[in-house]
C-alpha atoms as a PDB file:
ATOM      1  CA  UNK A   1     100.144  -4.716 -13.083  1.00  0.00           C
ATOM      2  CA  UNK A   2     102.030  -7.344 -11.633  1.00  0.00           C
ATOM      3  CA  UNK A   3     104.925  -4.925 -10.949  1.00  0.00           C
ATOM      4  CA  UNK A   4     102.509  -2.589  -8.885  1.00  0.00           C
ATOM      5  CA  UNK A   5     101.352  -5.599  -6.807  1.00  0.00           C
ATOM      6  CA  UNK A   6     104.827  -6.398  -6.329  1.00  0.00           C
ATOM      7  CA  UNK A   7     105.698  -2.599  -5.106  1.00  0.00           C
ATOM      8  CA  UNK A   8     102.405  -2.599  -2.989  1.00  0.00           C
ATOM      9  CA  UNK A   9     103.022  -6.161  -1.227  1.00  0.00           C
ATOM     10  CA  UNK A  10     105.451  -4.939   1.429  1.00  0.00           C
ATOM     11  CA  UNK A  11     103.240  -1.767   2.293  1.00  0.00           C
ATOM     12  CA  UNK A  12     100.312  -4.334   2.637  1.00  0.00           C
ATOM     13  CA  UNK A  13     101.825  -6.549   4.998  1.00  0.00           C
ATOM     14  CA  UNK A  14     103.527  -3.829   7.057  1.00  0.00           C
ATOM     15  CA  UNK A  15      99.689  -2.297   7.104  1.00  0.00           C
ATOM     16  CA  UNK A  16      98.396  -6.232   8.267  1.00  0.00           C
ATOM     17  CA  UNK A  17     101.224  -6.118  11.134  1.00  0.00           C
ATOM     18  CA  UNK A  18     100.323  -2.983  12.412  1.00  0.00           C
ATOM     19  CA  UNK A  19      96.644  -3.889  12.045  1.00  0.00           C
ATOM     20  CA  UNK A  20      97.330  -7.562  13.618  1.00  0.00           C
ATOM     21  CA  UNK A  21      99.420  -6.261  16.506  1.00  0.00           C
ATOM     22  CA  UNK A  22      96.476  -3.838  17.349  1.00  0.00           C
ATOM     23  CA  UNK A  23      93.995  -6.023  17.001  1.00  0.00           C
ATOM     24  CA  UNK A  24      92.538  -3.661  14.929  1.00  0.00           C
ATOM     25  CA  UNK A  25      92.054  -5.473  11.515  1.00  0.00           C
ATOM     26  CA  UNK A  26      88.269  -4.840  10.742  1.00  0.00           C
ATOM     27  CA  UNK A  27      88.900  -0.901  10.950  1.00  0.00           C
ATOM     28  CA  UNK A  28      92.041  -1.112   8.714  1.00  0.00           C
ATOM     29  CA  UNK A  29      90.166  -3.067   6.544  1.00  0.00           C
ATOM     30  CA  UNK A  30      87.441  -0.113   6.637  1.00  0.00           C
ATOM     31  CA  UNK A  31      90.380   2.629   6.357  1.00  0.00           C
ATOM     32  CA  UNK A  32      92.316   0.857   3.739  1.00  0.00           C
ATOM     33  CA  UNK A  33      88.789   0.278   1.217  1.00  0.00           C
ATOM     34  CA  UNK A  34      87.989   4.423   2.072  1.00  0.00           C
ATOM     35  CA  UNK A  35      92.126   5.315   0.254  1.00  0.00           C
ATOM     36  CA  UNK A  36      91.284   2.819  -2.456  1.00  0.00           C
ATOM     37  CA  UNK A  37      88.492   4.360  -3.621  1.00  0.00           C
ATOM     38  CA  UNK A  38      89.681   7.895  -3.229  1.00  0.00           C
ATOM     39  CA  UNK A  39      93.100   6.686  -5.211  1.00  0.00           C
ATOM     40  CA  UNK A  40      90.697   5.206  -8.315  1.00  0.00           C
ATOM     41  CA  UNK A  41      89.426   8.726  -8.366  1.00  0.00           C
ATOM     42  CA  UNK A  42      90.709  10.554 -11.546  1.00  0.00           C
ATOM     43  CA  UNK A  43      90.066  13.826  -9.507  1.00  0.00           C
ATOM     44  CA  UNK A  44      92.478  12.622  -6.865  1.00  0.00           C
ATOM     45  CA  UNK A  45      95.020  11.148  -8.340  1.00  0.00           C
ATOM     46  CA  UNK A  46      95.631  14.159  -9.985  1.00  0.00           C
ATOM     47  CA  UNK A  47      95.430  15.908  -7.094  1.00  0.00           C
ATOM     48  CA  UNK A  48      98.223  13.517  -5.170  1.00  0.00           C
ATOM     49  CA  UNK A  49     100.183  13.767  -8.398  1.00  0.00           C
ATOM     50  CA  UNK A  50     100.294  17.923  -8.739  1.00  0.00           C
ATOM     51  CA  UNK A  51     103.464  18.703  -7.322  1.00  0.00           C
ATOM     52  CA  UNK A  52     102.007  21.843  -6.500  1.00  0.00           C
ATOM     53  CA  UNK A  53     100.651  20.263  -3.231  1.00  0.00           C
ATOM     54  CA  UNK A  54     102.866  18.480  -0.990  1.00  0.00           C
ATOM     55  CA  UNK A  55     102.199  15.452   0.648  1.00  0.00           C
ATOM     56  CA  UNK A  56     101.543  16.936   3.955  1.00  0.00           C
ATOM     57  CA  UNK A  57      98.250  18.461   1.985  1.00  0.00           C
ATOM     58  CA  UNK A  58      97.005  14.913   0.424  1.00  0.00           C
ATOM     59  CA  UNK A  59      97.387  13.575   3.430  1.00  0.00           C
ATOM     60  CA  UNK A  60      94.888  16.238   4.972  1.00  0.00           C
ATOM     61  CA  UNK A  61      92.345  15.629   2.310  1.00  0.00           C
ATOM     62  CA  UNK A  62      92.898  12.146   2.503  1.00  0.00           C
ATOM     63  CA  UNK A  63      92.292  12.162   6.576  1.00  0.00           C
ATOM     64  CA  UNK A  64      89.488  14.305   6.115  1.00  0.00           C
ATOM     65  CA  UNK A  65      87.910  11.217   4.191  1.00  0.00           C
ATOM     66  CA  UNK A  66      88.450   8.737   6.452  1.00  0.00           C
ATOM     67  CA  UNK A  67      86.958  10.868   9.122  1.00  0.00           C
ATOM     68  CA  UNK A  68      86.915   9.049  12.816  1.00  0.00           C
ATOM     69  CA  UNK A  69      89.161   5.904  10.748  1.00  0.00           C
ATOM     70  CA  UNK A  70      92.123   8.011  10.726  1.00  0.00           C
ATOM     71  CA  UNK A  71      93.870   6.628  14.166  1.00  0.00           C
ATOM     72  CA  UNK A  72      97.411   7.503  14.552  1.00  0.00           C
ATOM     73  CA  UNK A  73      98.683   4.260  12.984  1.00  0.00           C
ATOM     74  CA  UNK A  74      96.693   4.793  10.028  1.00  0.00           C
ATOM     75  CA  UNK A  75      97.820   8.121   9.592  1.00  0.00           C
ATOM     76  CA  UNK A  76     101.529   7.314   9.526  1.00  0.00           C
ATOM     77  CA  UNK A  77     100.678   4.787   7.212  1.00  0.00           C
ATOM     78  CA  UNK A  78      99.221   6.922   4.906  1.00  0.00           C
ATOM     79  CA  UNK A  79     102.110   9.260   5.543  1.00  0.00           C
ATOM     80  CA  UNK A  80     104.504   6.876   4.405  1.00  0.00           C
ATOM     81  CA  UNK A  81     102.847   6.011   1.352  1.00  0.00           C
ATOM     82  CA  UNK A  82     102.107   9.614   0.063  1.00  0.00           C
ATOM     83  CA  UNK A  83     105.772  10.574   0.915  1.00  0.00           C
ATOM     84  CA  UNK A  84     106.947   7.278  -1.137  1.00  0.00           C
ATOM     85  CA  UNK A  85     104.951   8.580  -4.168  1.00  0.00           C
ATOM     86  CA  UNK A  86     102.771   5.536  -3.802  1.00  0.00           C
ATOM     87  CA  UNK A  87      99.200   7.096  -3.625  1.00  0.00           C
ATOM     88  CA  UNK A  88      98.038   4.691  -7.190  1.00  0.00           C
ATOM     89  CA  UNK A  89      98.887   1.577  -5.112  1.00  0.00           C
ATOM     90  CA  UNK A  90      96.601   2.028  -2.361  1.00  0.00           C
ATOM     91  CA  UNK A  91      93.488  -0.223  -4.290  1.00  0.00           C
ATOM     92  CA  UNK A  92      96.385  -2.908  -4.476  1.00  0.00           C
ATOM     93  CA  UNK A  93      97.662  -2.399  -0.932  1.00  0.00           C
ATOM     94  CA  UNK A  94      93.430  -2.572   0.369  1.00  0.00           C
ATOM     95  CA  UNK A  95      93.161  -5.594  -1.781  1.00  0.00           C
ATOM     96  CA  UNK A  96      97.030  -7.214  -0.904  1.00  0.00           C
ATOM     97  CA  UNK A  97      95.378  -6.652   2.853  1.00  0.00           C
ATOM     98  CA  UNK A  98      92.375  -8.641   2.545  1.00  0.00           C
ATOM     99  CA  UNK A  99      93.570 -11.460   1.146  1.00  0.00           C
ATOM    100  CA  UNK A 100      96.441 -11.249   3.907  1.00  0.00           C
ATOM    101  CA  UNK A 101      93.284 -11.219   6.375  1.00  0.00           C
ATOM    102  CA  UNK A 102      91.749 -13.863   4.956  1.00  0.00           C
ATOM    103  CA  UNK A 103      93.959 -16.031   5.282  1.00  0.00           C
ATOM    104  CA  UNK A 104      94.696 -14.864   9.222  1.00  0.00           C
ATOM    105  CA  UNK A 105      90.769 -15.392   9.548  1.00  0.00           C
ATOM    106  CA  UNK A 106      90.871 -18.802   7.794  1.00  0.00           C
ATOM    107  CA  UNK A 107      88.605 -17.658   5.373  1.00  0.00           C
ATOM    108  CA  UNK A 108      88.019 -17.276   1.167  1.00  0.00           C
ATOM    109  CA  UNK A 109      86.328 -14.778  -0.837  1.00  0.00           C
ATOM    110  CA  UNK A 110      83.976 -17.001  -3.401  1.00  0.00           C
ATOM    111  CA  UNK A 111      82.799 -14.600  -5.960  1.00  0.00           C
ATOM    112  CA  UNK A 112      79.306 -16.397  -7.388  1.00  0.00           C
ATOM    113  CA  UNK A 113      77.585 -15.752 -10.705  1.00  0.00           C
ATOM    114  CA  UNK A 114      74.220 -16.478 -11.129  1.00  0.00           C
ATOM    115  CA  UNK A 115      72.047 -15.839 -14.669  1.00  0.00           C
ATOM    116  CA  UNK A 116      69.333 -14.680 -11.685  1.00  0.00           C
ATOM    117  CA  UNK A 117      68.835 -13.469  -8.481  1.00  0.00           C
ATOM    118  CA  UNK A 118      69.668 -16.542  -5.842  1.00  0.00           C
ATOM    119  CA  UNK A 119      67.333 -16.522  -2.701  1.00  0.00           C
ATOM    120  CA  UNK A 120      68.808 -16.636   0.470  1.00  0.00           C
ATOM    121  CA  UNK A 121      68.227 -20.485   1.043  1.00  0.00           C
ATOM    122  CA  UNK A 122      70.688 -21.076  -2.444  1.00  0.00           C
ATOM    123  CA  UNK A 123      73.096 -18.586  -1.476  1.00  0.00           C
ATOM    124  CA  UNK A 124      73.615 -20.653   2.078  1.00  0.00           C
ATOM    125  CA  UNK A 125      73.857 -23.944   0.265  1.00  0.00           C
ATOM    126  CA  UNK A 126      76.322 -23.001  -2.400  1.00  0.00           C
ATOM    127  CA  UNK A 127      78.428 -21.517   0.687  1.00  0.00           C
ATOM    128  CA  UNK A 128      78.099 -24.685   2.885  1.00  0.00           C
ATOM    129  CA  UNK A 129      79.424 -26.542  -0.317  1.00  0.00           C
ATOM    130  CA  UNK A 130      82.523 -24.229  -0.835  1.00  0.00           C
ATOM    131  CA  UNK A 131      82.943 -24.160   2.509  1.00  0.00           C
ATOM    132  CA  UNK A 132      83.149 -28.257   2.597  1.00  0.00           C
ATOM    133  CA  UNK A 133      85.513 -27.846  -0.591  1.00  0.00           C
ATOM    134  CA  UNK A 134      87.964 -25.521   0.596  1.00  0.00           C
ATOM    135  CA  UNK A 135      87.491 -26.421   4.676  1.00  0.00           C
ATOM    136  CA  UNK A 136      87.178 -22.206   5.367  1.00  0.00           C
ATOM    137  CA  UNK A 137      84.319 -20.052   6.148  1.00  0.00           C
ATOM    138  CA  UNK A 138      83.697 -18.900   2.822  1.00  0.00           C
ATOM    139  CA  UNK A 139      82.620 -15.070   1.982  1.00  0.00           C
ATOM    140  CA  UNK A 140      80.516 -14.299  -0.732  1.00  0.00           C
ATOM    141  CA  UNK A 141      80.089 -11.648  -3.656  1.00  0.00           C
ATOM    142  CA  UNK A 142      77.265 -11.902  -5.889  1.00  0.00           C
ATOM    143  CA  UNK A 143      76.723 -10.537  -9.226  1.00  0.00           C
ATOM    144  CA  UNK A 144      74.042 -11.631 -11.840  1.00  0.00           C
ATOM    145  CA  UNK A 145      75.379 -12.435 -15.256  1.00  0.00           C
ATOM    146  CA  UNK A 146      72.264 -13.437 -17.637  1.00  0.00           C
ATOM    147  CA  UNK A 147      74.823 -14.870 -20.604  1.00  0.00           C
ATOM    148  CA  UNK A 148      75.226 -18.097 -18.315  1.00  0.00           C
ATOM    149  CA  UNK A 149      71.771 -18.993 -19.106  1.00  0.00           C
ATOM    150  CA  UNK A 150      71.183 -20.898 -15.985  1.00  0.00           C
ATOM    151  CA  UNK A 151      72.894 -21.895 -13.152  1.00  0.00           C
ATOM    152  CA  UNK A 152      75.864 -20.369 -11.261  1.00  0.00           C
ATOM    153  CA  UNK A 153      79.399 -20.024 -11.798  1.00  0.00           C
ATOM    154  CA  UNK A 154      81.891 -19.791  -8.432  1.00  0.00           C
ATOM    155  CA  UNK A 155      85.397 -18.341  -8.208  1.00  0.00           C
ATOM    156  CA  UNK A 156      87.480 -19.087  -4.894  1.00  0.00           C
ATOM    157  CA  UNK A 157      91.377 -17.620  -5.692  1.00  0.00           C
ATOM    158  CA  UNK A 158      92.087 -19.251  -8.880  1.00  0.00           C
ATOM    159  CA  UNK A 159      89.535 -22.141  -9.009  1.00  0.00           C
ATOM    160  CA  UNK A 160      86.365 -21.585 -10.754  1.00  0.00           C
ATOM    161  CA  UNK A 161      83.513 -24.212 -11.083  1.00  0.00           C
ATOM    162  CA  UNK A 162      81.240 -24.015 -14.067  1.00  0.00           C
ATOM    163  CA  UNK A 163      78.292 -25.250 -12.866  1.00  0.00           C
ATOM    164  CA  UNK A 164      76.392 -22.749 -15.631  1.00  0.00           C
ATOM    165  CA  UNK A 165      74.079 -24.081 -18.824  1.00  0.00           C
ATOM    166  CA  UNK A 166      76.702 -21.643 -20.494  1.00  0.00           C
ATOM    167  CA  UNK A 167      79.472 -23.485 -19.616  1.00  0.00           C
ATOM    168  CA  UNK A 168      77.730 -27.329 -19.754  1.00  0.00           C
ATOM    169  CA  UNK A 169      76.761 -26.222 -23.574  1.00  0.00           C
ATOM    170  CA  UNK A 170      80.267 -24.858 -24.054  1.00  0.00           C
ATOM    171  CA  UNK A 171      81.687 -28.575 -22.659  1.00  0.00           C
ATOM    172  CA  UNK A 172      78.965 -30.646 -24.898  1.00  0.00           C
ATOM    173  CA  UNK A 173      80.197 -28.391 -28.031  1.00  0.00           C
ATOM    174  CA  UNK A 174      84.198 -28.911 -27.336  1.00  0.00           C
ATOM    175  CA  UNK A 175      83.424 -32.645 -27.107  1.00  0.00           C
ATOM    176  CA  UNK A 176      81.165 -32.956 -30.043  1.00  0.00           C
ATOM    177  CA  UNK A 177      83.892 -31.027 -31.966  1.00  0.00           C
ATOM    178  CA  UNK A 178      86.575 -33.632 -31.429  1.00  0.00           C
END
């Protein structure tokens, strides 16, 4: 995996410059998520990888998809990627891009895991308290995971703070233990 990133980094950033030098980065950002999806599709990716059809005739499904998103830039970018034989790295590319935006926008992406469903008062104070942590306007993802028992567990990049009864339990048992 780590090789693919590698191989999808450069097609990323070229994507952010074009996008940046536009001023266009919200509807790359829509384009980009649109070809990742379509290249997790089994269906697809066999489709891009038949060497029946060129890549002249992925590209014309693949416009088709992104509908009123396919501006000229966006379409020579997917040009150069199907010709490259690069059609599986577009999910790394979208996700190489948003991070790339992030940090352009001065923001993180704080995935949060509750045991239950937060209200919308929690979810604004667990953001103003990454937000004082990492000094960015924090974006959230939200997924409910009932094995943490209680409380919440947050990811920003490659921090994560346990601040679940799973995890508190899991601390109290590794200290007892020793």
């Amino acid at each position: 995996m780590a090789e693919l990133i590698t191989v999808a980094r450069p097609y990323a950033e070229a994507a952010f410059r074009l996008a940046k030098e536009a001023n266009s980065l919200p509807a790359w950002s829509e384009a980009l998520a649109v070809l990742a999806a379509a290249a997790q599709d089994p269906l697809a990716v066999e489709f891009a990888a038949n060497p029946k059809f060129s890549a002249s005739q992925v590209q014309a499904l693949l416009t088709e998809l992104l509908g009123a998103r396919a501006t000229p830039h966006i379409s020579n970018f997917v040009s150069t990627v199907l010709e490259s034989r690069r059609f599986v790295l577009l999910p790394y590319i979208a996700d190489l891009f948003e991070q790339l935006k992030a940090v352009a926008e001065g923001s993180v992406t704080a995935h949060i895991e509750s045991a239950f469903d937060l209200s919308g008062t929690q979810l604004d104070e667990i953001k103003s308290i990454l937000a004082d942590r990492t000094g960015k306007k924090v974006e959230t993802t939200v997924s409910i995971n009932p094995d943490l028992i209680g409380g919440v567990r947050m990811t920003v990049g490659d921090d994560v703070i346990d601040a679940s009864v799973r995890g508190k339990l899991a601390a109290l048992s590794a200290r007892l233990a020793h």
